[in-house]
C-alpha atoms as a PDB file:
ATOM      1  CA  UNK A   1       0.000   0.000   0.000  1.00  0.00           C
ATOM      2  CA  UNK A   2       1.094   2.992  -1.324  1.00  0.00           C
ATOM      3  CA  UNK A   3       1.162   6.017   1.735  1.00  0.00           C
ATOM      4  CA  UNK A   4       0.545   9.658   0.993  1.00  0.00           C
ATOM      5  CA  UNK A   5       3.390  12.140   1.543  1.00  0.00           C
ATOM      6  CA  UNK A   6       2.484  14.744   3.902  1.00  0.00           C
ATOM      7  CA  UNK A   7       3.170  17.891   1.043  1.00  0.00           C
ATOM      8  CA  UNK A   8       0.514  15.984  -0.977  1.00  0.00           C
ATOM      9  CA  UNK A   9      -2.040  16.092   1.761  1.00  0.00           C
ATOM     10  CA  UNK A  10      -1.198  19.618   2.128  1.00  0.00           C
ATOM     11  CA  UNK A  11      -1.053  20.727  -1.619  1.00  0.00           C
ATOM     12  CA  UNK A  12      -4.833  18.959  -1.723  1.00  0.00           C
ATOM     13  CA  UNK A  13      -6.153  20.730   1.455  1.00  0.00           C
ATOM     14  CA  UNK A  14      -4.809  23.776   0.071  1.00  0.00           C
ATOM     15  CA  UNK A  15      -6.165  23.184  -3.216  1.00  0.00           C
ATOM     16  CA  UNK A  16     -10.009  23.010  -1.990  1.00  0.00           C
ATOM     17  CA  UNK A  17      -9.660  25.963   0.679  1.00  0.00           C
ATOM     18  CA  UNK A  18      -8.836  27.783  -2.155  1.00  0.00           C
ATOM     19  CA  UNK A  19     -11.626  26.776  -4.641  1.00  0.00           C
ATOM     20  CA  UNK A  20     -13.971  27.261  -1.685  1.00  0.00           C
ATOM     21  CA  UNK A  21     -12.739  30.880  -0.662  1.00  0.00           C
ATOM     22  CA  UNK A  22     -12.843  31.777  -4.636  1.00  0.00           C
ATOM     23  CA  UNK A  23     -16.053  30.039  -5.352  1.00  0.00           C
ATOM     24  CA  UNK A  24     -14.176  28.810  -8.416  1.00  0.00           C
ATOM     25  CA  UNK A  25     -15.437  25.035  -8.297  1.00  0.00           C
ATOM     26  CA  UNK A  26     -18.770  24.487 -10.217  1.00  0.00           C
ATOM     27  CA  UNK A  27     -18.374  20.789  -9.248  1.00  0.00           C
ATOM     28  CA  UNK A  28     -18.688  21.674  -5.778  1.00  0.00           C
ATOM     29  CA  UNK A  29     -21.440  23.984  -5.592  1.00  0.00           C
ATOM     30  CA  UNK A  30     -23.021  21.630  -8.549  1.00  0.00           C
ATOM     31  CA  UNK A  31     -23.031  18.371  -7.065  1.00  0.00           C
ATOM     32  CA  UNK A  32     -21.817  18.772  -3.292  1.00  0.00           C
ATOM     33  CA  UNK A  33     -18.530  17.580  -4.437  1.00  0.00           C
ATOM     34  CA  UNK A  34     -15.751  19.352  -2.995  1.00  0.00           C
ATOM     35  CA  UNK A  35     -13.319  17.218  -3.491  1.00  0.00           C
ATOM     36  CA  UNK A  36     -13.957  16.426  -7.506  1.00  0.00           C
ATOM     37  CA  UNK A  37     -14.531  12.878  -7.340  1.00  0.00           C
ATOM     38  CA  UNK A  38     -15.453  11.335 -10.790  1.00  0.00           C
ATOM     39  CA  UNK A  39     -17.695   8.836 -12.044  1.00  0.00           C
ATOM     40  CA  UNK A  40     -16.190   5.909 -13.342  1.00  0.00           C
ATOM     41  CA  UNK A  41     -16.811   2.168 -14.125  1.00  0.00           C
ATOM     42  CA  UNK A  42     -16.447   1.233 -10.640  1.00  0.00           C
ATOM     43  CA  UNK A  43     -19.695   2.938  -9.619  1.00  0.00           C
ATOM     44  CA  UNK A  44     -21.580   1.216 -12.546  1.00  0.00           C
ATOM     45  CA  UNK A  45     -20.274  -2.093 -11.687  1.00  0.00           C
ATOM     46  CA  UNK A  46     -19.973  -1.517  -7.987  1.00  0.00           C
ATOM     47  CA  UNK A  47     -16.264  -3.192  -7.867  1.00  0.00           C
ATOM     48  CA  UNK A  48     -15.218  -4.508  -4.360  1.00  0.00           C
ATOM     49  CA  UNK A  49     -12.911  -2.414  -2.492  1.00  0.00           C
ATOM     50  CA  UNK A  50     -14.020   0.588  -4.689  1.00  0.00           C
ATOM     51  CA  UNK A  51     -14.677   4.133  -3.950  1.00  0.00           C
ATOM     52  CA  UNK A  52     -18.234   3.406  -4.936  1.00  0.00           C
ATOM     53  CA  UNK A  53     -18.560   0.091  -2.981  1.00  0.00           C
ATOM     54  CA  UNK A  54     -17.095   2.126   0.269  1.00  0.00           C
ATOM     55  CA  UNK A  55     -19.537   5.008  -0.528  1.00  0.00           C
ATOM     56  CA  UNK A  56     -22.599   2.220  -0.550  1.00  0.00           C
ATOM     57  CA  UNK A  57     -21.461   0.167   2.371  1.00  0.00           C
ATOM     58  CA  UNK A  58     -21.244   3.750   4.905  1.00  0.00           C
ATOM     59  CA  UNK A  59     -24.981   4.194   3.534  1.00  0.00           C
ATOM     60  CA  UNK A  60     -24.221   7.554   1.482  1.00  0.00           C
ATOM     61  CA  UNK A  61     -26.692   8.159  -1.653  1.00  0.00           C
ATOM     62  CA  UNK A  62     -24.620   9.621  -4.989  1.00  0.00           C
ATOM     63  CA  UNK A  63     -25.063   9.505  -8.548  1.00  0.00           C
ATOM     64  CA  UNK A  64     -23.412  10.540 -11.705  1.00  0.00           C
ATOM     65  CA  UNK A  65     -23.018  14.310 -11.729  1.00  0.00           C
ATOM     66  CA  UNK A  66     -22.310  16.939 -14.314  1.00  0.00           C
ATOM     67  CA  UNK A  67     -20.274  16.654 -17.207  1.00  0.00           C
ATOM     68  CA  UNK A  68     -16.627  17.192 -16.707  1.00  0.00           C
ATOM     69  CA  UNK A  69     -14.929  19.917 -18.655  1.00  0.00           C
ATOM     70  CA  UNK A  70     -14.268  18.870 -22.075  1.00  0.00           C
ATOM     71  CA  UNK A  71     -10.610  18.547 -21.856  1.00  0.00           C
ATOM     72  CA  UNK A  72     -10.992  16.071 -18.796  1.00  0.00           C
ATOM     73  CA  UNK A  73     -14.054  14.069 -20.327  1.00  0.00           C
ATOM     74  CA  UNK A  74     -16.609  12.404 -18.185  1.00  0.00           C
ATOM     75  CA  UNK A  75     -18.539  13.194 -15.152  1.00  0.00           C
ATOM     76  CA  UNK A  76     -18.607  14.346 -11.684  1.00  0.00           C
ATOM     77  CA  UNK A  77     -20.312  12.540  -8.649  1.00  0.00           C
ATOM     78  CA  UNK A  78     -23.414  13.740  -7.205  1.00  0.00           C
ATOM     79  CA  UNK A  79     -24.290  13.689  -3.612  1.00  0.00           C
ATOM     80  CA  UNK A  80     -27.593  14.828  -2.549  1.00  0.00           C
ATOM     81  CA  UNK A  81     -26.240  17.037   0.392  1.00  0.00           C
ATOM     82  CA  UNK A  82     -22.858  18.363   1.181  1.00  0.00           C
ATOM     83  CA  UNK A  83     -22.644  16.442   4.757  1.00  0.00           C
ATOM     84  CA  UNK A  84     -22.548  13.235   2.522  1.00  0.00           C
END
């Protein structure tokens, strides 16, 4: 198991206080996503061990989301309130 590096954690904490103070992240306000997670095949198939699969088991609702921006491709995950 691979173990984050503390300057990662802080880069990513930094990265959303700032997105949240500028009200720059249409994901977040869109889809009570702060943290950008995406949709992928995982939370069609619900693979074990999975974001999605963790997500289900601790009882939190989501969905797929808005698109992503064009140059990323895909689409966000929904939750239906921010707490989740």
């Amino acid at each position: 198991m691979q173990s984050i590096k503390l300057w990662e954690l802080v880069v990513v904490v930094f990265e959303i206080f700032v997105e949240w103070l500028t009200n720059s992240n249409q994901a977040w306000a869109k889809n009570n996503n702060p943290a950008g997670i995406t949709w992928n095949a995982n939370f069609d198939k619900m693979t074990p061990g999975s974001t999605a699969d963790k997500l289900r088991q601790a009882g939190i609702q989501f969905s797929k989301g808005t698109d992503r921006p064009a140059s990323e491709g895909g689409n966000y995950v929904t939750f239906p309130t921010i707490e989740d």
